[in-house]
N, C-alpha and C. Protein backbone atom coordinates (compact mmCIF):
# COMPACT_ATOMS: atom_id res chain seq x y z
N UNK A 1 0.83 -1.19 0.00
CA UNK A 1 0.00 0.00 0.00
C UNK A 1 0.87 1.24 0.00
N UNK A 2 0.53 2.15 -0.82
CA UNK A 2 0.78 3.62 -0.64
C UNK A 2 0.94 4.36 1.04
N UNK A 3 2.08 4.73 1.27
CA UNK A 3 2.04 5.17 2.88
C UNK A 3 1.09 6.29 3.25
N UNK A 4 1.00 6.94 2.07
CA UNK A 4 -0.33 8.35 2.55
C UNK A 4 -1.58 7.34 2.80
N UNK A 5 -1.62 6.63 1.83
CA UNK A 5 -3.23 5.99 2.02
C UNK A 5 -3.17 4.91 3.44
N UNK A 6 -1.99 4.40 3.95
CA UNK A 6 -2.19 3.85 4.96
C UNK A 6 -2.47 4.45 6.13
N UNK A 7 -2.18 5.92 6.00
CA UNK A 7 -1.87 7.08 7.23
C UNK A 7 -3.66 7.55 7.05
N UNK A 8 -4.36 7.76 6.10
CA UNK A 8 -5.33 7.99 6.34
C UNK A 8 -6.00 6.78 6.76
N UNK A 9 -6.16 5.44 6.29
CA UNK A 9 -6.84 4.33 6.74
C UNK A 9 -6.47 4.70 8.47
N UNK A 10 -5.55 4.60 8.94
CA UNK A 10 -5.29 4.27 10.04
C UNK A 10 -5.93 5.73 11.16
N UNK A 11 -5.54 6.84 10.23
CA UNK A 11 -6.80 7.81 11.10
C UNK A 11 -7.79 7.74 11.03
N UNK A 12 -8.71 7.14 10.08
CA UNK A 12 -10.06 6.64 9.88
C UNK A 12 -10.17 5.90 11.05
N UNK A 13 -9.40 4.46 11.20
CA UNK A 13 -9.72 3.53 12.06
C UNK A 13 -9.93 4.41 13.37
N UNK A 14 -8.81 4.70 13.95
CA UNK A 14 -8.68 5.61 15.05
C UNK A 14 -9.76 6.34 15.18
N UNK A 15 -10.33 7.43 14.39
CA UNK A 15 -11.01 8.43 14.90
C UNK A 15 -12.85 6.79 14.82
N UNK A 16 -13.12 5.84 14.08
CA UNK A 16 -13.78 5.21 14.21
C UNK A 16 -13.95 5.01 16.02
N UNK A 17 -12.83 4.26 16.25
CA UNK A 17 -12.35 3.44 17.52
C UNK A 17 -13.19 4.73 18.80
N UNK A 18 -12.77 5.78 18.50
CA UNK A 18 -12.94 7.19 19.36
C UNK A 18 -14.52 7.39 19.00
N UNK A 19 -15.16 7.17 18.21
CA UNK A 19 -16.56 7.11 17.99
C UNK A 19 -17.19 5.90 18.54
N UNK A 20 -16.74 5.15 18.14
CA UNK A 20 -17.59 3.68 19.20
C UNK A 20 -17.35 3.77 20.67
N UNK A 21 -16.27 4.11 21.08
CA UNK A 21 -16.12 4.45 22.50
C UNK A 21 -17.15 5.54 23.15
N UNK A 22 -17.08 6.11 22.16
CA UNK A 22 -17.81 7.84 22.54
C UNK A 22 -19.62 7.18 22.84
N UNK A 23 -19.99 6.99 21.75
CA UNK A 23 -21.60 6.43 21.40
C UNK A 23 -21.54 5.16 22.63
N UNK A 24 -20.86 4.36 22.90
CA UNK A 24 -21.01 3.53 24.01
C UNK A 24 -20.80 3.73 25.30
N UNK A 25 -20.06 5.00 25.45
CA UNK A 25 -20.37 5.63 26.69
C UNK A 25 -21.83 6.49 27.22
N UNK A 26 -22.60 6.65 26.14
CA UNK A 26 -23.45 7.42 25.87
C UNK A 26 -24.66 6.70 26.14
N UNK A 27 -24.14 5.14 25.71
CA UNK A 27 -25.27 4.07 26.06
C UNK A 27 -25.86 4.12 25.15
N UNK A 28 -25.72 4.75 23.82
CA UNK A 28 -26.28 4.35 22.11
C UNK A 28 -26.72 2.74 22.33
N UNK A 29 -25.53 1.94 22.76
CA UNK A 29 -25.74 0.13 22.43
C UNK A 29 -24.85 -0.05 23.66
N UNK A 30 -25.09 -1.53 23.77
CA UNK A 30 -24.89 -2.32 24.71
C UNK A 30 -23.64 -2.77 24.90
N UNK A 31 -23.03 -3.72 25.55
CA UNK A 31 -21.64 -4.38 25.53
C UNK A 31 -21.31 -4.72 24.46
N UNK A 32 -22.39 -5.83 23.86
CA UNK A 32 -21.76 -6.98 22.88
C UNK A 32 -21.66 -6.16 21.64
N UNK A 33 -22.53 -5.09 21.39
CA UNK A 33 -22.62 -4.31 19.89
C UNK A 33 -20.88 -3.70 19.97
N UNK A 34 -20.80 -2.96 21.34
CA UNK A 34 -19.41 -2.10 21.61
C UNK A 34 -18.14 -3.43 21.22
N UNK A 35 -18.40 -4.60 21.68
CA UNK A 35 -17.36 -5.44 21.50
C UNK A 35 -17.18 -5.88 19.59
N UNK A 36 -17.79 -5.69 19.00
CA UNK A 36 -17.93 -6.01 18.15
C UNK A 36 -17.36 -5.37 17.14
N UNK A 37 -18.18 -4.32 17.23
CA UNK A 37 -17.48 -2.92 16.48
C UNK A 37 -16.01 -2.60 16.76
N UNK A 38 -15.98 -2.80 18.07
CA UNK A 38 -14.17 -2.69 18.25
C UNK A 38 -13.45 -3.70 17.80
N UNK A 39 -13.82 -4.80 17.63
CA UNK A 39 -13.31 -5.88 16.89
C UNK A 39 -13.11 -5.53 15.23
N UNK A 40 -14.27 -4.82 14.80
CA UNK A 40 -13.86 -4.48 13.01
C UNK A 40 -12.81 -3.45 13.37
N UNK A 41 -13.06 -2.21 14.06
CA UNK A 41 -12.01 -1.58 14.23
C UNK A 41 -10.47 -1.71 14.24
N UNK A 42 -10.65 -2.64 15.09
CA UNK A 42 -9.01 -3.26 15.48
C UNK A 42 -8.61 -3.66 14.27
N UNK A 43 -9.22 -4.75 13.57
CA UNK A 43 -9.14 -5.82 12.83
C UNK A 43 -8.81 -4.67 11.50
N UNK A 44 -9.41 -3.72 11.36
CA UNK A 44 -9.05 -2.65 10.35
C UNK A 44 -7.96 -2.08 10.42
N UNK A 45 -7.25 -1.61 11.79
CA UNK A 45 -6.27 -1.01 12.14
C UNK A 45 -5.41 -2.05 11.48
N UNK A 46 -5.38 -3.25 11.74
CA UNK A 46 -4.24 -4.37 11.71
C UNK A 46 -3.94 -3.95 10.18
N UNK A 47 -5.29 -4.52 9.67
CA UNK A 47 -4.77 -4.75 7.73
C UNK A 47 -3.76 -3.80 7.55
N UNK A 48 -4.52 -2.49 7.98
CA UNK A 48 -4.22 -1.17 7.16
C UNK A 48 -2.81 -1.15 7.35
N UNK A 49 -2.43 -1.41 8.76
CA UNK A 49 -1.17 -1.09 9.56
C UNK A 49 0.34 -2.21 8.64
N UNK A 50 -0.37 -3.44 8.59
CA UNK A 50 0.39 -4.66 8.15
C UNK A 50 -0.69 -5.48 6.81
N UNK A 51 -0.39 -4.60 5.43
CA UNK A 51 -1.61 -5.51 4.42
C UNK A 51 -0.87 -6.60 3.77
N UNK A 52 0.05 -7.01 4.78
CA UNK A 52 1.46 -8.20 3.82
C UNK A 52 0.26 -9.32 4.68
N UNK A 53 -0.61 -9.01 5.86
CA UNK A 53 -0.78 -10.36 6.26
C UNK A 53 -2.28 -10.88 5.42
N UNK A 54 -2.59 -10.32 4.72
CA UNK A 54 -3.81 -10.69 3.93
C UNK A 54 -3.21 -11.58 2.54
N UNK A 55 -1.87 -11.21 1.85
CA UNK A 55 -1.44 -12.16 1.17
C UNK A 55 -1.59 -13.11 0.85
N UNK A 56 -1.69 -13.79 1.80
CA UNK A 56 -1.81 -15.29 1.39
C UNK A 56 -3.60 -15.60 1.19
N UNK A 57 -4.26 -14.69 2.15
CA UNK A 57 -5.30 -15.23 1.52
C UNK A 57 -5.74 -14.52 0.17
N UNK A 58 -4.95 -13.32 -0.53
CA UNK A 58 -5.56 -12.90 -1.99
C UNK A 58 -4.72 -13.94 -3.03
N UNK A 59 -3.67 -14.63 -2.49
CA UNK A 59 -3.35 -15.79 -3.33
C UNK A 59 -4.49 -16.86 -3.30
N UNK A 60 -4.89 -17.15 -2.44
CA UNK A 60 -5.73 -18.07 -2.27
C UNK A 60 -6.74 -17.92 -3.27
N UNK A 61 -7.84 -16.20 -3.34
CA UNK A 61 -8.52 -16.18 -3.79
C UNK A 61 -8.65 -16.10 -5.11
N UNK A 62 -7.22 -15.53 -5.71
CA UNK A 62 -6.67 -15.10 -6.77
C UNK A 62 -6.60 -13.61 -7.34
N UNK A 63 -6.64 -12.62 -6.35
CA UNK A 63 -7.21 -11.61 -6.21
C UNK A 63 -5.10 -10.89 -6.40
N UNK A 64 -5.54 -10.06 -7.49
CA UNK A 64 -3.63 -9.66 -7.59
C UNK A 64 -3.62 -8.42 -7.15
N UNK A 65 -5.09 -7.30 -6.90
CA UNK A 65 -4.09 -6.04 -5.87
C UNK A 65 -5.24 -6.17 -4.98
N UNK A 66 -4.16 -5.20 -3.48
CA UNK A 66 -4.57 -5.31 -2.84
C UNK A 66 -6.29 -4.63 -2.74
N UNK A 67 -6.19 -3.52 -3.30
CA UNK A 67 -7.39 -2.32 -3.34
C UNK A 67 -8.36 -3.13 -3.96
N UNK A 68 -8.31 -4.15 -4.76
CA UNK A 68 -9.42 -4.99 -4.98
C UNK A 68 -10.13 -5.63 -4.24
N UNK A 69 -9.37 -6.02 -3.40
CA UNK A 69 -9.34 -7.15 -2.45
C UNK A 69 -10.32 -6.23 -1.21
N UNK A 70 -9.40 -5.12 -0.96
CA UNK A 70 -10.60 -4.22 0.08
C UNK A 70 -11.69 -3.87 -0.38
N UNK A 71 -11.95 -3.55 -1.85
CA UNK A 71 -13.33 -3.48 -1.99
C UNK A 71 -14.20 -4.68 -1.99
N UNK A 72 -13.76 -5.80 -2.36
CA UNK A 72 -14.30 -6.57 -2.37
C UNK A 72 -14.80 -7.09 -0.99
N UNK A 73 -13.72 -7.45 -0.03
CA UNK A 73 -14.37 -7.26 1.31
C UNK A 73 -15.23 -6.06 2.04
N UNK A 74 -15.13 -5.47 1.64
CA UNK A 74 -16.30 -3.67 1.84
C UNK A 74 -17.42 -3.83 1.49
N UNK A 75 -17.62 -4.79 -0.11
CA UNK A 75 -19.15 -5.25 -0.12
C UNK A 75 -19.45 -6.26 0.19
N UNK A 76 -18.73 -6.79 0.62
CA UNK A 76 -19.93 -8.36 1.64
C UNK A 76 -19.66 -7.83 2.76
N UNK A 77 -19.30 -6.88 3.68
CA UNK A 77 -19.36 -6.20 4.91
C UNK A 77 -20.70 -5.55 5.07
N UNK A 78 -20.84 -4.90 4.01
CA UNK A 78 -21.79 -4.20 3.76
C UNK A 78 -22.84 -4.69 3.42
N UNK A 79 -22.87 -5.99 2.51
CA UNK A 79 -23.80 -6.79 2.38
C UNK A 79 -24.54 -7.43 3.88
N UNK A 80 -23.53 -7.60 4.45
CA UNK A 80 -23.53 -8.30 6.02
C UNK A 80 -24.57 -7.18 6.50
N UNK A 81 -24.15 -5.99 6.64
CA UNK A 81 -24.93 -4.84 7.79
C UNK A 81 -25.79 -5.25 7.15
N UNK A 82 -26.32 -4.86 5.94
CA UNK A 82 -27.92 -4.48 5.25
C UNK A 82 -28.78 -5.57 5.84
N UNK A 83 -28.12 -6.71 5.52
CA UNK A 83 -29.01 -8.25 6.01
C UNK A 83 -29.57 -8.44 7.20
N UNK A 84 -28.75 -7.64 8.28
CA UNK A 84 -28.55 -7.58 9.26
C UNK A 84 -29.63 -6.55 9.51
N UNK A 85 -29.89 -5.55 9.16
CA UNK A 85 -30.74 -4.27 9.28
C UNK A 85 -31.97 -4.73 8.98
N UNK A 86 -31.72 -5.21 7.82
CA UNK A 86 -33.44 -5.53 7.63
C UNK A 86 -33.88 -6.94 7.77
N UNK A 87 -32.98 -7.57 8.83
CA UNK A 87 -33.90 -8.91 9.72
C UNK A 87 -34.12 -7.73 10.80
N UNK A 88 -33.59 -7.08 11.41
CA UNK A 88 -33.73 -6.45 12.59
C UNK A 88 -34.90 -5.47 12.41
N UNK A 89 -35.18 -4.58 11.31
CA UNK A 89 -36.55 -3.99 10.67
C UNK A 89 -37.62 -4.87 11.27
N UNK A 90 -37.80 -5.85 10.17
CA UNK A 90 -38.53 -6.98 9.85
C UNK A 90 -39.27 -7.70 11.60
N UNK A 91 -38.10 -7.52 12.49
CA UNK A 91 -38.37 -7.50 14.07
C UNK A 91 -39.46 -7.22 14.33
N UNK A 92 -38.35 -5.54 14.19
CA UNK A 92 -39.29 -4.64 15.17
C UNK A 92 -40.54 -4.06 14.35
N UNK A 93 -40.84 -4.42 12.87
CA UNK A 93 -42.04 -4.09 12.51
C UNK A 93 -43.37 -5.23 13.09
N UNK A 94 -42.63 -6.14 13.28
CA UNK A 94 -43.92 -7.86 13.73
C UNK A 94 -44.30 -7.21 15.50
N UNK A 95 -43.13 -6.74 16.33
CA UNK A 95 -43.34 -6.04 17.67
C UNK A 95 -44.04 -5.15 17.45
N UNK A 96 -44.21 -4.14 16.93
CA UNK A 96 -44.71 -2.96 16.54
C UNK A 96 -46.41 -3.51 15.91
N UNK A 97 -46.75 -4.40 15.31
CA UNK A 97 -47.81 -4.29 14.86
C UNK A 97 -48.56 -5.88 15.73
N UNK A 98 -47.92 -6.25 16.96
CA UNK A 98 -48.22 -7.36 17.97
C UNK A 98 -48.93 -6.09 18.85
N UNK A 99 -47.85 -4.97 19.20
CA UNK A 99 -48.62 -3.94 19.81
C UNK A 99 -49.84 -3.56 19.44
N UNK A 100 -49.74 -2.60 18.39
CA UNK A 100 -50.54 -1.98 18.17
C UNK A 100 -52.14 -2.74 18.17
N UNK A 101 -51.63 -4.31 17.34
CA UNK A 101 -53.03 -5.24 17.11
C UNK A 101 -53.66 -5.37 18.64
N UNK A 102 -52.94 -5.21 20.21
CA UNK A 102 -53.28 -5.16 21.44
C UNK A 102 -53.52 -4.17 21.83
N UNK A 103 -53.21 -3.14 20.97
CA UNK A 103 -54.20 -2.05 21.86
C UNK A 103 -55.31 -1.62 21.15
N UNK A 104 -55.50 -1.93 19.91
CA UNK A 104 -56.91 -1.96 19.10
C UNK A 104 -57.88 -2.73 20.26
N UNK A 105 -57.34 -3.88 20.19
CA UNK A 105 -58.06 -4.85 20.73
C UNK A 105 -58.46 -4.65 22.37
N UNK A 106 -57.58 -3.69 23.26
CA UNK A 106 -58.15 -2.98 24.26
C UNK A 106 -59.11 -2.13 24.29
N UNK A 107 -58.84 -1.23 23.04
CA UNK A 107 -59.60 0.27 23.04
C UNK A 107 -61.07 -0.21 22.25
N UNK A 108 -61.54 -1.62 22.33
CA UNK A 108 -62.57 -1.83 21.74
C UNK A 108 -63.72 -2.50 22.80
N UNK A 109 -62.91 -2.67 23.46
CA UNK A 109 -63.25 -3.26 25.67
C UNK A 109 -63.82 -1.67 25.47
């Protein structure tokens, strides 16, 4: 990797790391969300910091630069959240209309 572009990845990560801390002190989310997120964090810091250790697996995949390779992992990350968002939607819309169908069903008492 280019050293400017690693110096920004790595303030990205950082100022990330300083945002999940921040929002979880705040009580935005819970433990396990905070553990998690600091886990991509870290796990981001690493690549960015050392991208010789992904090597072997873009041999593996057959993948010859690296910047491919990060986008390519960026959209099944991203694929991941969305999936993730809208089972969690999909939730709280069935809670949301369990409610509401119970308080129809009160306000008719």
């Amino acid at each position: 990797m280019i050293a400017g572009v690693q110096i920004i990845g790595f303030l990205f990560g950082l100022f990330m790391i300083y945002l999940t801390f921040l929002y979880y002190k705040r009580k935005e989310y819970n433990t396990k969300a905070f553990g998690a997120w600091m886990f991509v964090w870290v796990f981001f810091l690493l690549i960015v910091a050392f991208p010789t250790m992904i090597y072997g697996l873009m041999e593996t995949l057959k993948v010859q630069r690296t910047a491919d390779f990060f986008v390519m992992a960026g959209f099944l990350f991203f694929a991941l959240i969305i999936f993730y968002l809208f089972v969690s939607v999909k939730h709280m819309q069935k809670n949301v209309e369990k409610i509401v169908r119970k308080l129809a069903i009160e306000s008719e008492r």
